[in-house]
PDB file of N, CA and C in Angstrom:
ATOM      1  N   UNK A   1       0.862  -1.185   0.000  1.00  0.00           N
ATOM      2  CA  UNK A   1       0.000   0.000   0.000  1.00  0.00           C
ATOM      3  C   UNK A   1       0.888   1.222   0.000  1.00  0.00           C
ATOM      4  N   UNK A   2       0.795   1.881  -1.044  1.00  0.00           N
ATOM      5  CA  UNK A   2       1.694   3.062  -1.237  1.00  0.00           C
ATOM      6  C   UNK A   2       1.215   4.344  -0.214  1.00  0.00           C
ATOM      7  N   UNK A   3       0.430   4.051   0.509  1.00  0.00           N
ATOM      8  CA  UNK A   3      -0.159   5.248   1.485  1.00  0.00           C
ATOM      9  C   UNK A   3       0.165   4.832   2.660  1.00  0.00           C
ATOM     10  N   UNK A   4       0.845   4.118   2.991  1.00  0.00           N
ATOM     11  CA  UNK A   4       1.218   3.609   3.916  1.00  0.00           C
ATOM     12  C   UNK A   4       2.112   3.799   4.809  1.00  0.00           C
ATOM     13  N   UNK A   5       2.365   4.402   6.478  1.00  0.00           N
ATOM     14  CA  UNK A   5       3.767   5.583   6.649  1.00  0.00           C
ATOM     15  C   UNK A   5       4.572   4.770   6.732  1.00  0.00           C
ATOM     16  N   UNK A   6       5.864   4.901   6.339  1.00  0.00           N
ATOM     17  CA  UNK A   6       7.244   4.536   5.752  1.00  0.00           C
ATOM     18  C   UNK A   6       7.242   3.814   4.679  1.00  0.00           C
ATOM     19  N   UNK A   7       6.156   3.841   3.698  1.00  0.00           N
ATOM     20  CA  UNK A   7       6.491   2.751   2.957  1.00  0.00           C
ATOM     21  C   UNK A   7       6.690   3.707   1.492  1.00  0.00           C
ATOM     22  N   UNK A   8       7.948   3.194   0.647  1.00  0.00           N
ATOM     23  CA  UNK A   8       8.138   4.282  -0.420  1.00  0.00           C
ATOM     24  C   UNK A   8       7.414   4.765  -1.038  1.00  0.00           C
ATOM     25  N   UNK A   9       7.931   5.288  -1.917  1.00  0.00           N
ATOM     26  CA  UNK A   9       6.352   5.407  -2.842  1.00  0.00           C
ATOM     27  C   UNK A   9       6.208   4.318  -4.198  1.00  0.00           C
ATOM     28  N   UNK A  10       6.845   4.885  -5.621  1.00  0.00           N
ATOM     29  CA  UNK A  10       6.636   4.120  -6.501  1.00  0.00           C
ATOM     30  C   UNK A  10       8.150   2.828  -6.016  1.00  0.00           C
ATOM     31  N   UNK A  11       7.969   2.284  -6.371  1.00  0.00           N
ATOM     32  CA  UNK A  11       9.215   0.931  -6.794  1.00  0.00           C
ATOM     33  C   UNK A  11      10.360   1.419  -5.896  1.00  0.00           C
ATOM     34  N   UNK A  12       9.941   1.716  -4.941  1.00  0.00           N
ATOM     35  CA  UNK A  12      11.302   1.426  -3.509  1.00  0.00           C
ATOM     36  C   UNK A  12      11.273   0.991  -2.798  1.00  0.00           C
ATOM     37  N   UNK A  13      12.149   0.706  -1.165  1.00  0.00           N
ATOM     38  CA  UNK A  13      11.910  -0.262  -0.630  1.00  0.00           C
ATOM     39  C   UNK A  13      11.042   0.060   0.261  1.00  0.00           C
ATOM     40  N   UNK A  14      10.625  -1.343   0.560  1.00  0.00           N
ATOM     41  CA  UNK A  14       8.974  -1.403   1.770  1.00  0.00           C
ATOM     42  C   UNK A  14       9.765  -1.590   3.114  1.00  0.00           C
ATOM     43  N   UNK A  15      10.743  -0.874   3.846  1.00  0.00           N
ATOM     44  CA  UNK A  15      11.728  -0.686   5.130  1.00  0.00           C
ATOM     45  C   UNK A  15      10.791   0.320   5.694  1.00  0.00           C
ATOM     46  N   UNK A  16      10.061  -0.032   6.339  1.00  0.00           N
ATOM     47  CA  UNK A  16       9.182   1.473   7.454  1.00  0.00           C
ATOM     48  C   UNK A  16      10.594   1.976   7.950  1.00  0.00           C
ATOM     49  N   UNK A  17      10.463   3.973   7.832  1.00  0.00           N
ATOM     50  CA  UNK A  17      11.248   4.604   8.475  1.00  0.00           C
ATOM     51  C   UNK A  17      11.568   4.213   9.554  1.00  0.00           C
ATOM     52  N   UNK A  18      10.850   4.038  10.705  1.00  0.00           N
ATOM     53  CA  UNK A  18      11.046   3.496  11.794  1.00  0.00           C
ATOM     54  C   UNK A  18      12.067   3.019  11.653  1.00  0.00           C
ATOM     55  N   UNK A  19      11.866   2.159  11.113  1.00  0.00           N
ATOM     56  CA  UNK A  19      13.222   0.945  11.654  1.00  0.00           C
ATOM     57  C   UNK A  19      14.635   1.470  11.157  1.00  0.00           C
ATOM     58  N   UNK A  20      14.235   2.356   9.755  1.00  0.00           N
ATOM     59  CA  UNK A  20      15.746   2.903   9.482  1.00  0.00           C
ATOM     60  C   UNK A  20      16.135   4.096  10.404  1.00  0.00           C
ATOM     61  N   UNK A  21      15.258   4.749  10.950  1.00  0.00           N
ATOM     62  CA  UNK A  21      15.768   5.413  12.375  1.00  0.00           C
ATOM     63  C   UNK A  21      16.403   4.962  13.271  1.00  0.00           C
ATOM     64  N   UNK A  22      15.878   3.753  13.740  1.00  0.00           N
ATOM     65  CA  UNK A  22      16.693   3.030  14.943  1.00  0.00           C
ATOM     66  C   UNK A  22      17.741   2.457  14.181  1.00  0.00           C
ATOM     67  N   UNK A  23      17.741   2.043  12.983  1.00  0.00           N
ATOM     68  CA  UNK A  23      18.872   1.269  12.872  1.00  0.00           C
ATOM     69  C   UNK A  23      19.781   2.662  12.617  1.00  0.00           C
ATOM     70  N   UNK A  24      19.940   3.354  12.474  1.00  0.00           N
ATOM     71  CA  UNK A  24      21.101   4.877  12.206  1.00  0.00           C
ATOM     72  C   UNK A  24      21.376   5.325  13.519  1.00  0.00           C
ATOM     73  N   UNK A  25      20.451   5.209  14.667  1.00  0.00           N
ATOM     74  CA  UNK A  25      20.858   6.173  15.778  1.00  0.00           C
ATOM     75  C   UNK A  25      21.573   4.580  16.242  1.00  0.00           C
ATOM     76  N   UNK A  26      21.296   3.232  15.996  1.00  0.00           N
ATOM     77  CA  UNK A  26      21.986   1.923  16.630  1.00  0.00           C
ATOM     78  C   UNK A  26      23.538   2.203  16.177  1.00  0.00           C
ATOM     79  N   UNK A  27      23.524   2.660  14.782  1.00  0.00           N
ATOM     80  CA  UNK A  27      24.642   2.834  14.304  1.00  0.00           C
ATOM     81  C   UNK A  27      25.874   3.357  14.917  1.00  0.00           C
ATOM     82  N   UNK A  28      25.064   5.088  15.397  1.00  0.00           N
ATOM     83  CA  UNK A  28      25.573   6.483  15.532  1.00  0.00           C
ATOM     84  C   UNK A  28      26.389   5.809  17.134  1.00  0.00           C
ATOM     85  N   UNK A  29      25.206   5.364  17.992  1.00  0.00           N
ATOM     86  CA  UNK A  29      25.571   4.763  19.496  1.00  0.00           C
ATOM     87  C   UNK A  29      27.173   4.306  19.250  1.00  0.00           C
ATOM     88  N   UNK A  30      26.533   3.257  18.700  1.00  0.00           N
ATOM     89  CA  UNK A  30      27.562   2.053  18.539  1.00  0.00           C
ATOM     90  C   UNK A  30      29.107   2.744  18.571  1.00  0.00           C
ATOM     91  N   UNK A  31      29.097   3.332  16.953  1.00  0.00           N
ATOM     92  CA  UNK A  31      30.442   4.173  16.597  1.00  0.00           C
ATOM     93  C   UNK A  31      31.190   5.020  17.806  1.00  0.00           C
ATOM     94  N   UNK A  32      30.199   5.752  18.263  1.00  0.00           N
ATOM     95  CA  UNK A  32      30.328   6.586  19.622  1.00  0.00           C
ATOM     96  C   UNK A  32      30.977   6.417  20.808  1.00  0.00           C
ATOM     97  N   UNK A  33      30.451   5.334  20.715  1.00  0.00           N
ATOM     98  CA  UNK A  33      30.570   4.577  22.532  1.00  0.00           C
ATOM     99  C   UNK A  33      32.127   4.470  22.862  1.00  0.00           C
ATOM    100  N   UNK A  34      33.088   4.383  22.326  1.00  0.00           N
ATOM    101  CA  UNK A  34      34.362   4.833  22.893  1.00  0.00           C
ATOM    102  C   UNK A  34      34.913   5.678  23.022  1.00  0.00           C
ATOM    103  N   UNK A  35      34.550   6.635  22.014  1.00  0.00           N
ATOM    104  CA  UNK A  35      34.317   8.061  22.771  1.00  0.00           C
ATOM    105  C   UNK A  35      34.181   8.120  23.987  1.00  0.00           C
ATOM    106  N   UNK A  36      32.716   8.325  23.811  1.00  0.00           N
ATOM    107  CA  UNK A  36      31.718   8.562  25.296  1.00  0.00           C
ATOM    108  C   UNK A  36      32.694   7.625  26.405  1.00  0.00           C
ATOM    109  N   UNK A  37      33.004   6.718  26.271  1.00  0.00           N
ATOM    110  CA  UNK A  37      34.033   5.779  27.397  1.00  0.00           C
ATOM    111  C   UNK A  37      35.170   6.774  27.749  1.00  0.00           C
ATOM    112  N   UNK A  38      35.898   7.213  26.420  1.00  0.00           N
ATOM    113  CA  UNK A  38      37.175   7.967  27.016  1.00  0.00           C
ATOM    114  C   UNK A  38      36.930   9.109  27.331  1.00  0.00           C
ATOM    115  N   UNK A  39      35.784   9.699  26.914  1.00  0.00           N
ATOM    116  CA  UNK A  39      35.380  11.164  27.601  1.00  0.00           C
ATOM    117  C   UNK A  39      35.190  11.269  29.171  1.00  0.00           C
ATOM    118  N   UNK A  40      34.316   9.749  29.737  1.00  0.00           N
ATOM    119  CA  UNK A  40      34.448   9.817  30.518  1.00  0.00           C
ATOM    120  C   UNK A  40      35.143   9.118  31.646  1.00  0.00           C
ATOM    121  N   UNK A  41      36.273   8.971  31.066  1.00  0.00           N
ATOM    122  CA  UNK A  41      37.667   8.560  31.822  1.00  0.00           C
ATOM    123  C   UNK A  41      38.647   9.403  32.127  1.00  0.00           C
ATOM    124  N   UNK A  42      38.298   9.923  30.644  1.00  0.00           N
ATOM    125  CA  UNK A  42      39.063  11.696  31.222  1.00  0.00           C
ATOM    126  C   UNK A  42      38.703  12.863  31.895  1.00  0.00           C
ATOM    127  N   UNK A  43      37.521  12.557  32.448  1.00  0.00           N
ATOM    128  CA  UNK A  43      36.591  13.113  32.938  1.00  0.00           C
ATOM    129  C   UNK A  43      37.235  12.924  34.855  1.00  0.00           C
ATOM    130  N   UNK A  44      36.969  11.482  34.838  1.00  0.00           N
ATOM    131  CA  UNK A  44      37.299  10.859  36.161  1.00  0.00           C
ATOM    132  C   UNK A  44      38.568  10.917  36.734  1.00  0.00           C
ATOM    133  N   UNK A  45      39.973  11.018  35.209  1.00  0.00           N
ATOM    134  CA  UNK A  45      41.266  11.514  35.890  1.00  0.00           C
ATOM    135  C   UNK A  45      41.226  12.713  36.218  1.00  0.00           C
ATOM    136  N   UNK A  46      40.416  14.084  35.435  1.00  0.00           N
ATOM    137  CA  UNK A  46      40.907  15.164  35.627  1.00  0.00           C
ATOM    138  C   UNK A  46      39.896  15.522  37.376  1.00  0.00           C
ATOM    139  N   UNK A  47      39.108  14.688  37.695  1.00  0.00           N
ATOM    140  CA  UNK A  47      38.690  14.832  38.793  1.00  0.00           C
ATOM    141  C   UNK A  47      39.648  14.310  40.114  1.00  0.00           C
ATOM    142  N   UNK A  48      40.282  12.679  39.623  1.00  0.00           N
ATOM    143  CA  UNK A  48      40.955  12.440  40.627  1.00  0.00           C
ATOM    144  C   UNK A  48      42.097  12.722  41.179  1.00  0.00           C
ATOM    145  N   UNK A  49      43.010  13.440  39.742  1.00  0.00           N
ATOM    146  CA  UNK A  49      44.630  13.600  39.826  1.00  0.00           C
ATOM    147  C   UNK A  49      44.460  14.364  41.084  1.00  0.00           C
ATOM    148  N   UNK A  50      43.912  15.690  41.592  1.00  0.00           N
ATOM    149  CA  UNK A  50      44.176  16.631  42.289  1.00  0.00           C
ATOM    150  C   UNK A  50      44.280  15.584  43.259  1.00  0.00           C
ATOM    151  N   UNK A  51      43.547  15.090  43.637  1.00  0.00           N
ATOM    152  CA  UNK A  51      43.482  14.436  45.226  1.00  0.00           C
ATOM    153  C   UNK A  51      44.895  13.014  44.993  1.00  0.00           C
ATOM    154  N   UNK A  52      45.035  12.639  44.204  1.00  0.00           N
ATOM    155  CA  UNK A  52      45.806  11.952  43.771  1.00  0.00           C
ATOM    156  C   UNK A  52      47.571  12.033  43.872  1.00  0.00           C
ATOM    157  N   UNK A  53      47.535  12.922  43.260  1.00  0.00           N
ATOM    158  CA  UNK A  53      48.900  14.566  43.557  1.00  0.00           C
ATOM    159  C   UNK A  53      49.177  14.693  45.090  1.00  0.00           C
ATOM    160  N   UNK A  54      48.298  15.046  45.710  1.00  0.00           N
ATOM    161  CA  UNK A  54      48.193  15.240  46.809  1.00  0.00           C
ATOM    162  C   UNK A  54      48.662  14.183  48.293  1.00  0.00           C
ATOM    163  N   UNK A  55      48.274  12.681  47.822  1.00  0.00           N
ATOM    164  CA  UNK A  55      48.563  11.826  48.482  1.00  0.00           C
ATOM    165  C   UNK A  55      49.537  11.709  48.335  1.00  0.00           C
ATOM    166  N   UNK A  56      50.035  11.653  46.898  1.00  0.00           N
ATOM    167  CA  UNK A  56      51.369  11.622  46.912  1.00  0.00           C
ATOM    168  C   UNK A  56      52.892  12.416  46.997  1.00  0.00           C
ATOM    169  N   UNK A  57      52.034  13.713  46.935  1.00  0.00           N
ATOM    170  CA  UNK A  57      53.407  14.296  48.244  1.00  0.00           C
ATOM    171  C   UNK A  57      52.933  14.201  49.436  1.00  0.00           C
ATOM    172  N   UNK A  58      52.137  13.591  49.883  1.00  0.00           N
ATOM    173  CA  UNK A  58      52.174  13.340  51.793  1.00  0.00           C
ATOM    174  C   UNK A  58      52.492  12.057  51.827  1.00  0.00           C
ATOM    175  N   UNK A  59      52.797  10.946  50.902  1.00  0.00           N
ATOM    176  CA  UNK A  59      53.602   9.800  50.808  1.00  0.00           C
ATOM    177  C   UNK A  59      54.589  10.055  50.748  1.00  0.00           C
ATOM    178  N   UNK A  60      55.171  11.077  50.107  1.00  0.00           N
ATOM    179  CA  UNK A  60      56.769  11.434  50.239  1.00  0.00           C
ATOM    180  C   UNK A  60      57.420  11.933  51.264  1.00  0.00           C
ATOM    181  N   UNK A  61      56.596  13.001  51.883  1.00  0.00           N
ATOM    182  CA  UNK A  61      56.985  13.417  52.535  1.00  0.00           C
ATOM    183  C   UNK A  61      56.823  12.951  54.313  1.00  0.00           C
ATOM    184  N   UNK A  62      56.109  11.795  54.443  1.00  0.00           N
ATOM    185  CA  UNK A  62      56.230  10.989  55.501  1.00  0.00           C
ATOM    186  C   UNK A  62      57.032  10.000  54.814  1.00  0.00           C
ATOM    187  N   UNK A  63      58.086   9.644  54.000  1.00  0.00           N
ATOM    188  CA  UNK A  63      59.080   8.607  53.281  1.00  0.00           C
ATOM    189  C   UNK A  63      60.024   9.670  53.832  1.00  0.00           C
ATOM    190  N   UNK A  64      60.285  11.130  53.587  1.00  0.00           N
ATOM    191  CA  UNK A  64      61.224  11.843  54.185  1.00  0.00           C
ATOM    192  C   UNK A  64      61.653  11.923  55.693  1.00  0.00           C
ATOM    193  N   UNK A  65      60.145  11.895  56.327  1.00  0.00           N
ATOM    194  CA  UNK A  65      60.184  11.981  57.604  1.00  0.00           C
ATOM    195  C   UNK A  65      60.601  10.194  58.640  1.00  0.00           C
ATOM    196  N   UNK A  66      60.092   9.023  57.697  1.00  0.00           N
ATOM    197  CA  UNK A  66      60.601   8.185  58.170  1.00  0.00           C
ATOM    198  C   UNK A  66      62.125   7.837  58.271  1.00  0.00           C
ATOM    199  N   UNK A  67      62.390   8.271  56.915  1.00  0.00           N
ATOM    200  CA  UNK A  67      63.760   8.302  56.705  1.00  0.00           C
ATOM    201  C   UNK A  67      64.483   8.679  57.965  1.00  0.00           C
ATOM    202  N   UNK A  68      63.893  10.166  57.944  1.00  0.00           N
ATOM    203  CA  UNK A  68      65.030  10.661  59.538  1.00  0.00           C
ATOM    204  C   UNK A  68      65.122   9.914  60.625  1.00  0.00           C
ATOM    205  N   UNK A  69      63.972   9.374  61.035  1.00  0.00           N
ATOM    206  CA  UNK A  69      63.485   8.119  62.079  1.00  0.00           C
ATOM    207  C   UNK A  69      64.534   7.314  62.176  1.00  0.00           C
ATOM    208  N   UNK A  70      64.438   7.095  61.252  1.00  0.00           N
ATOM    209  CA  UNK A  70      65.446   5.350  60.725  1.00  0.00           C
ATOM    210  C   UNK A  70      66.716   5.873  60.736  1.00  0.00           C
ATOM    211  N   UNK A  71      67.005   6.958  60.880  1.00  0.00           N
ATOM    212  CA  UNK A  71      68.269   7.284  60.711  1.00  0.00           C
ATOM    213  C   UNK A  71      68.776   7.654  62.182  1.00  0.00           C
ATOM    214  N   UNK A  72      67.911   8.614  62.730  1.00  0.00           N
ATOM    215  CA  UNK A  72      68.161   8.780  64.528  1.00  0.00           C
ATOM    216  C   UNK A  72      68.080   7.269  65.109  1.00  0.00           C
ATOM    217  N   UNK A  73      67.121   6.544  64.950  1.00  0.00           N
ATOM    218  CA  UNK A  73      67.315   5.368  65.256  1.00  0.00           C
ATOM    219  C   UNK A  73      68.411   4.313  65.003  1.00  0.00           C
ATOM    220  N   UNK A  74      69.018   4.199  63.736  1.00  0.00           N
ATOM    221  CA  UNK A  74      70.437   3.757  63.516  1.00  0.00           C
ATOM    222  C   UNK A  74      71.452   4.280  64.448  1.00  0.00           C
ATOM    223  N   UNK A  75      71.372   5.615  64.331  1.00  0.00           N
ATOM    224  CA  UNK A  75      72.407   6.129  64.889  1.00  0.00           C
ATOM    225  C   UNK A  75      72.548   5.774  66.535  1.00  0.00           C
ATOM    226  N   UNK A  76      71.560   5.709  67.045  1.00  0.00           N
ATOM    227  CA  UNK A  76      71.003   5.556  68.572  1.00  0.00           C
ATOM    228  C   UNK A  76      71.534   4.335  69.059  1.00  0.00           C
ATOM    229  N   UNK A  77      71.483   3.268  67.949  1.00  0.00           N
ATOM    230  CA  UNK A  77      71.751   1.831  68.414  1.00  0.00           C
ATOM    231  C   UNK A  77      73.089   2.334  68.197  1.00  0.00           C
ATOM    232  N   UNK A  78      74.012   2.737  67.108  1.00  0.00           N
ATOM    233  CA  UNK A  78      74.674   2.938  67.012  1.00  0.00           C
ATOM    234  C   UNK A  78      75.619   3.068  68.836  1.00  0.00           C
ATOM    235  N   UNK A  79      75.710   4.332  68.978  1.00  0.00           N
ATOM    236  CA  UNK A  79      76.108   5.110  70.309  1.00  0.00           C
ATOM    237  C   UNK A  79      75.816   3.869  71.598  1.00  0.00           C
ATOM    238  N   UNK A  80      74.412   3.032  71.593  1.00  0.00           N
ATOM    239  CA  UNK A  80      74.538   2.045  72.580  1.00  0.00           C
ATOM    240  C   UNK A  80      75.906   0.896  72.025  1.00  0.00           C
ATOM    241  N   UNK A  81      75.612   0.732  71.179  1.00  0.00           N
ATOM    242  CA  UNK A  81      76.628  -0.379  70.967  1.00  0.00           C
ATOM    243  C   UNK A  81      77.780  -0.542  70.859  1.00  0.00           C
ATOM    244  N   UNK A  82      78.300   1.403  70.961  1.00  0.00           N
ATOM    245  CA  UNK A  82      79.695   1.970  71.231  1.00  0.00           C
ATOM    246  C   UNK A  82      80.159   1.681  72.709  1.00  0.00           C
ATOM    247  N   UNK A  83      78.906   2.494  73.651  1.00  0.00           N
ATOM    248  CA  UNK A  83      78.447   1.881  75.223  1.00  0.00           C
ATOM    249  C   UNK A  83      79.408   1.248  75.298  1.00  0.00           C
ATOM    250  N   UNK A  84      78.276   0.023  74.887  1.00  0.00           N
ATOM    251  CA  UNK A  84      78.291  -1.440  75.574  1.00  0.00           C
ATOM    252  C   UNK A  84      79.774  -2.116  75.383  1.00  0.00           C
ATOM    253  N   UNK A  85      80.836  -1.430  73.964  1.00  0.00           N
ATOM    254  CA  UNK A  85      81.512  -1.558  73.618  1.00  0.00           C
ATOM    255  C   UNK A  85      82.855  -1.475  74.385  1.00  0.00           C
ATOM    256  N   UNK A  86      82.330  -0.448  74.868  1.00  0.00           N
ATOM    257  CA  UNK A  86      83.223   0.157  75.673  1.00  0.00           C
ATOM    258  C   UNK A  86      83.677   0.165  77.235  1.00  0.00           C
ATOM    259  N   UNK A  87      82.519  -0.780  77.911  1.00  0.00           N
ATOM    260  CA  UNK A  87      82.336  -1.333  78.995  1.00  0.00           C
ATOM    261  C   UNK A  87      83.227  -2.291  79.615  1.00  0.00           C
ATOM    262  N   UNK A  88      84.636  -2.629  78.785  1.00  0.00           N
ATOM    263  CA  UNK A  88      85.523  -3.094  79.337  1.00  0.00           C
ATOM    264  C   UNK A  88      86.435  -2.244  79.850  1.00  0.00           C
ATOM    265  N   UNK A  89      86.707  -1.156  79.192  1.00  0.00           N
ATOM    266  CA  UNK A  89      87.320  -0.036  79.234  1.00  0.00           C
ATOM    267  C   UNK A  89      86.850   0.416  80.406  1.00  0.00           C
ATOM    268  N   UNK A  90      85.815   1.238  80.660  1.00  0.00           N
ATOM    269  CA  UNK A  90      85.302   1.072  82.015  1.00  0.00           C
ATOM    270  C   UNK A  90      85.870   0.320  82.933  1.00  0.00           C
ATOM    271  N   UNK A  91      85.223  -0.684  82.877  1.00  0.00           N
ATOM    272  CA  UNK A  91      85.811  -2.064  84.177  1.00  0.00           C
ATOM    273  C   UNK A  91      87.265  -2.237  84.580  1.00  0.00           C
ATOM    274  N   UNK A  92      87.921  -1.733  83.418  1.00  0.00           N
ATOM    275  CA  UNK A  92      89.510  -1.516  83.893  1.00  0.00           C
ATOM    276  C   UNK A  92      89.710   0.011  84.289  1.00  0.00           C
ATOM    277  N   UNK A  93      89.054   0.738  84.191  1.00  0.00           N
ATOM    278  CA  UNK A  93      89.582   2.358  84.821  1.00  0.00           C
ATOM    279  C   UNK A  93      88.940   1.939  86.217  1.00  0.00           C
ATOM    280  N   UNK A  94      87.517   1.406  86.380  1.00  0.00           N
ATOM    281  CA  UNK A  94      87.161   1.039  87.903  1.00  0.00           C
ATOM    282  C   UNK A  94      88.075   0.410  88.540  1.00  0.00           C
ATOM    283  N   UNK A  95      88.625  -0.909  87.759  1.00  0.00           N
ATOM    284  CA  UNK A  95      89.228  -1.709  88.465  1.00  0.00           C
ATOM    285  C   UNK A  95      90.745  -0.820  89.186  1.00  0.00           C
ATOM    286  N   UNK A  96      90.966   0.497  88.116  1.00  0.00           N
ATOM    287  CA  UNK A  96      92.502   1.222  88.822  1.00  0.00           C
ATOM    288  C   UNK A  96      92.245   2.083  89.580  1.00  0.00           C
ATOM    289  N   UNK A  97      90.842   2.773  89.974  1.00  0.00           N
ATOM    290  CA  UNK A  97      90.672   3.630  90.606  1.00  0.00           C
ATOM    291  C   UNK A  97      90.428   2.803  92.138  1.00  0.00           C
ATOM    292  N   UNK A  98      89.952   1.581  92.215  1.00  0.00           N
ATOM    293  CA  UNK A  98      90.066   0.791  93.098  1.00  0.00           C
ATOM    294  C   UNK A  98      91.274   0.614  93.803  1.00  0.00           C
ATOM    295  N   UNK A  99      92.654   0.470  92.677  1.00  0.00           N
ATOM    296  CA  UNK A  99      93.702   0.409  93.139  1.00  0.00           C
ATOM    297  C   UNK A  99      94.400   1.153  93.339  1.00  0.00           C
ATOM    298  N   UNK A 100      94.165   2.711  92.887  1.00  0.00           N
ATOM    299  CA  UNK A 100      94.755   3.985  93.606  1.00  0.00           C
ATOM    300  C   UNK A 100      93.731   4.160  95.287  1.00  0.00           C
ATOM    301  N   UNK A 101      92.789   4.219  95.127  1.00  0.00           N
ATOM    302  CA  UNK A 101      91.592   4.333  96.818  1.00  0.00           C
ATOM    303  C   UNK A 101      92.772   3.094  97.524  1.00  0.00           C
ATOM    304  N   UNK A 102      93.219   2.254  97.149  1.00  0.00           N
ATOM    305  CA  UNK A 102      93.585   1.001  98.193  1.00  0.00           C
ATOM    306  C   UNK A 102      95.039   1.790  98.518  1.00  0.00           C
ATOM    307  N   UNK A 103      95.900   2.328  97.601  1.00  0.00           N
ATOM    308  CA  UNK A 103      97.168   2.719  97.893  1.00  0.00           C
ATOM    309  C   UNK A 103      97.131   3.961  98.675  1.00  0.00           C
ATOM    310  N   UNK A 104      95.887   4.736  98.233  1.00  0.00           N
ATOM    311  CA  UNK A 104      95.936   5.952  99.575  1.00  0.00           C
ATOM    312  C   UNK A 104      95.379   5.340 100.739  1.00  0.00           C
ATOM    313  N   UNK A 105      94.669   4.270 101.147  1.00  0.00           N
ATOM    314  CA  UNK A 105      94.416   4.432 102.162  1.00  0.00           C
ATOM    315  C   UNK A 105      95.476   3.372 102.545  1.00  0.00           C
ATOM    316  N   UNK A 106      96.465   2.851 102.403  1.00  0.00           N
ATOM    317  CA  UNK A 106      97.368   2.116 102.516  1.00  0.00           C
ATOM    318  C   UNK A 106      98.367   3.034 102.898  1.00  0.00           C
ATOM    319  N   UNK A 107      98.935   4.436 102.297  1.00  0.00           N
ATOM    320  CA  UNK A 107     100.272   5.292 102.356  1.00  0.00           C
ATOM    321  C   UNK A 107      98.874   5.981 104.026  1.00  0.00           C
ATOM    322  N   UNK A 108      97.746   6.159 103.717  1.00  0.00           N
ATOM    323  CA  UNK A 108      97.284   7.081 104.664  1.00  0.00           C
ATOM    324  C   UNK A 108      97.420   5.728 105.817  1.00  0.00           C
ATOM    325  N   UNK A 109      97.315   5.125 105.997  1.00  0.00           N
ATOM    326  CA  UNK A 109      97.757   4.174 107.496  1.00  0.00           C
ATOM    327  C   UNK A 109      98.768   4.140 107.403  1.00  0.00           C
ATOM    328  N   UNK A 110     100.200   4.252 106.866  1.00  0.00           N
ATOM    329  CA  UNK A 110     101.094   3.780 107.105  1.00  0.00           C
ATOM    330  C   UNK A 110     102.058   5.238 107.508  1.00  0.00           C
ATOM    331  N   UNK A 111     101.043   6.561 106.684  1.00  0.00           N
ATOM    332  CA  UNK A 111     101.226   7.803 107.251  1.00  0.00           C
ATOM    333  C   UNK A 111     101.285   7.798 108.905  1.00  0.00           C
ATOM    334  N   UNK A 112     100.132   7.768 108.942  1.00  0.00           N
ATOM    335  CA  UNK A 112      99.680   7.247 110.662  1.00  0.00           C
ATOM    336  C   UNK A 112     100.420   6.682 111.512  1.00  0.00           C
ATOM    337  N   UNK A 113     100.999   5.570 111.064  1.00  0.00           N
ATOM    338  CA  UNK A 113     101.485   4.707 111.776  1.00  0.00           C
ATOM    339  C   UNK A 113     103.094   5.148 112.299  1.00  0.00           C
ATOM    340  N   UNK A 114     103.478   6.463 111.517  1.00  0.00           N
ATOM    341  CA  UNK A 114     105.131   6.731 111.857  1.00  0.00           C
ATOM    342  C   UNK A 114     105.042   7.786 112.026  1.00  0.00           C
ATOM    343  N   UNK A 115     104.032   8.316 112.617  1.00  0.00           N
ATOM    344  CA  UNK A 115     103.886   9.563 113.759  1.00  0.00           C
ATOM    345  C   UNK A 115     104.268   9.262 115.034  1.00  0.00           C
TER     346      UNK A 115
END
């Protein structure tokens, strides 16, 4: 029926518009859609970098601040383990100051004694 809506007129095809509408905007989608994907990906970085940026100089800069940590702390064991190192050294200056206290009070009695 040539009066018919979408249907051609003389000797063309019997495709109701309809359907060639949807099938062009199915088309248009289709082609699109990675677009529309990377639009809105770039959408979502240029939203997240800021906060993104951000973490990551306060990741650095507590990496700076641990650093020092780790480093007073090296050093700390360090100085004990010089200490502890050194604790023989000690034990022999005690052990001579022991033996100078014994010789004064040894010359101081024997002071005494030849009065």
């Amino acid at each position: 029926n040539p009066n018919r809506p979408g249907s051609a007129e003389k000797g063309g095809s019997c495709v109701p518009a309809g359907v060639t509408d949807k099938f062009t905007e199915s088309v248009y989608v289709l082609a699109n859609e990675p677009s529309v994907a990377l639009y809105r990906l770039q959408e979502h970085v240029r939203r997240s970098l800021p906060e993104l940026a951000q973490h990551k100089a306060d990741m650095q800069r507590w990496e700076e601040q641990s650093q020092g940590a780790i480093y007073t702390v090296e050093y700390a064991c360090s100085a004990v383990k010089s200490l502890v190192d050194s604790s023989v050294y000690f034990r022999s200056v005690e052990g001579l100051l022991k033996q100078a206290i014994s010789i004064r009070d040894h010359m101081s009695t024997s002071a005494q004694g030849h009065r």
